[in-house]
C-alpha atoms as a PDB file:
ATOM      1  CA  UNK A   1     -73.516  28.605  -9.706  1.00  0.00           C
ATOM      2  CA  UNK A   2     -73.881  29.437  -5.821  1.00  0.00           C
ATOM      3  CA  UNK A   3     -76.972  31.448  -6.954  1.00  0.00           C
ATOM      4  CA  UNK A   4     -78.561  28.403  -9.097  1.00  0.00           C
ATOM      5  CA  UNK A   5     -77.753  25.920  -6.337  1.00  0.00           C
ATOM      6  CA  UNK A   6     -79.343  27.978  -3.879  1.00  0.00           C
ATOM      7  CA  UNK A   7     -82.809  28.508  -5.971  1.00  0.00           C
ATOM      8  CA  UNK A   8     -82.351  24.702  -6.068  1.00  0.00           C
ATOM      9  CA  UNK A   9     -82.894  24.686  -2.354  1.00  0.00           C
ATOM     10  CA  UNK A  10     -85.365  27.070  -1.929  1.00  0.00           C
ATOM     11  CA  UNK A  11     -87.248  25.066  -4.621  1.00  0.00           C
ATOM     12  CA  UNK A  12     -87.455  22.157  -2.630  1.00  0.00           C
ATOM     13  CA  UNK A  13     -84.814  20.266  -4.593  1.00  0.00           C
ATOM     14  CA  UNK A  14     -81.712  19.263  -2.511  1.00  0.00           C
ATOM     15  CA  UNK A  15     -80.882  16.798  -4.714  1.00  0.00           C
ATOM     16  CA  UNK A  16     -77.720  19.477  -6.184  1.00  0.00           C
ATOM     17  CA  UNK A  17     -77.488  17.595  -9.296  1.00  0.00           C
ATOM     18  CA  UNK A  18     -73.816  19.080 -10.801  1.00  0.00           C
ATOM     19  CA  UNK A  19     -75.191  18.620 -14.220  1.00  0.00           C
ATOM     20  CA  UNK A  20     -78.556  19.840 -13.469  1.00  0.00           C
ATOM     21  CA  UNK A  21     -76.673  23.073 -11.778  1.00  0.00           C
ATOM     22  CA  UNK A  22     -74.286  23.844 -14.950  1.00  0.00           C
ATOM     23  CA  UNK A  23     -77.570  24.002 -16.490  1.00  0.00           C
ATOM     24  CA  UNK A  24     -79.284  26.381 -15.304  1.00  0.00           C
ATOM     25  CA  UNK A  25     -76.551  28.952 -14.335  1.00  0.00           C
ATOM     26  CA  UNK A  26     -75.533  28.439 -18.207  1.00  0.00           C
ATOM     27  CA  UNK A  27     -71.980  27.073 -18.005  1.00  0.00           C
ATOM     28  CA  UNK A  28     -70.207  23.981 -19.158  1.00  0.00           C
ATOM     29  CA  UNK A  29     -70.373  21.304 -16.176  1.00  0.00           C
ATOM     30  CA  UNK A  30     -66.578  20.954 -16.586  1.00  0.00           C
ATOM     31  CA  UNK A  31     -66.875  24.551 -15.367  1.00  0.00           C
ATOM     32  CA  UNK A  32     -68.908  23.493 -12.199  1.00  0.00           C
ATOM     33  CA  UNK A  33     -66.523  20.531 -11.376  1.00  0.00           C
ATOM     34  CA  UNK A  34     -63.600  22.957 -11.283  1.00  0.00           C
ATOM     35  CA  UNK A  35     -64.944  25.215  -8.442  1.00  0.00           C
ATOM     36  CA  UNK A  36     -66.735  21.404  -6.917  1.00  0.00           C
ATOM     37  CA  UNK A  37     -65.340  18.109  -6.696  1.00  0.00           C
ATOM     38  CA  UNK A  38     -68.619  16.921  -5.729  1.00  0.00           C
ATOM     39  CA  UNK A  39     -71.764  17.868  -4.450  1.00  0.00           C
ATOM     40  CA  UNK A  40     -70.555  17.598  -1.087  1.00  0.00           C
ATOM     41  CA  UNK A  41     -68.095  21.021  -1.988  1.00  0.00           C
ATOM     42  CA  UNK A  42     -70.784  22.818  -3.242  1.00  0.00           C
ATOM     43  CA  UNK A  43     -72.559  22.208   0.090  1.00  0.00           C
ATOM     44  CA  UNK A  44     -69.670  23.088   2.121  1.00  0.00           C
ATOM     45  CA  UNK A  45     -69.511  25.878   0.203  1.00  0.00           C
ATOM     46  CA  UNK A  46     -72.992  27.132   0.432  1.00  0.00           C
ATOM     47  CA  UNK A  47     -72.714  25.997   4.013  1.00  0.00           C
ATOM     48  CA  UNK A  48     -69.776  28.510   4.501  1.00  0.00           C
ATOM     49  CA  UNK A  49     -70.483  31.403   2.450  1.00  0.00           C
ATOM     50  CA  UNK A  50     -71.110  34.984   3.615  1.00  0.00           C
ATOM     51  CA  UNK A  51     -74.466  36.502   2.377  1.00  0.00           C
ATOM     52  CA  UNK A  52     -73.459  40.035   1.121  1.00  0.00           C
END
């Protein structure tokens, strides 16, 4: 999901849709609304995360 929502981004789209997001990584959006609340967690968490 981190993966899709960073594509998003790099795309030019910063909208971060939650639907849009479940998707295209291929999951259920209740799936995406467990790990986010909203799109403002799955900012923070882009925001925060560690690239490997």
């Amino acid at each position: 999901m981190l993966r899709v929502a960073r594509e998003q981004l790099a795309a030019g789209d910063d909208s971060l849709q939650l639907n849009a997001i479940a998707r295209l990584a291929g999951v259920g959006v209740g799936t995406v609304y467990r790990h986010f609340l909203n799109r403002r967690a799955l900012w923070e968490a882009l925001s925060t995360e560690h690239p490997a």
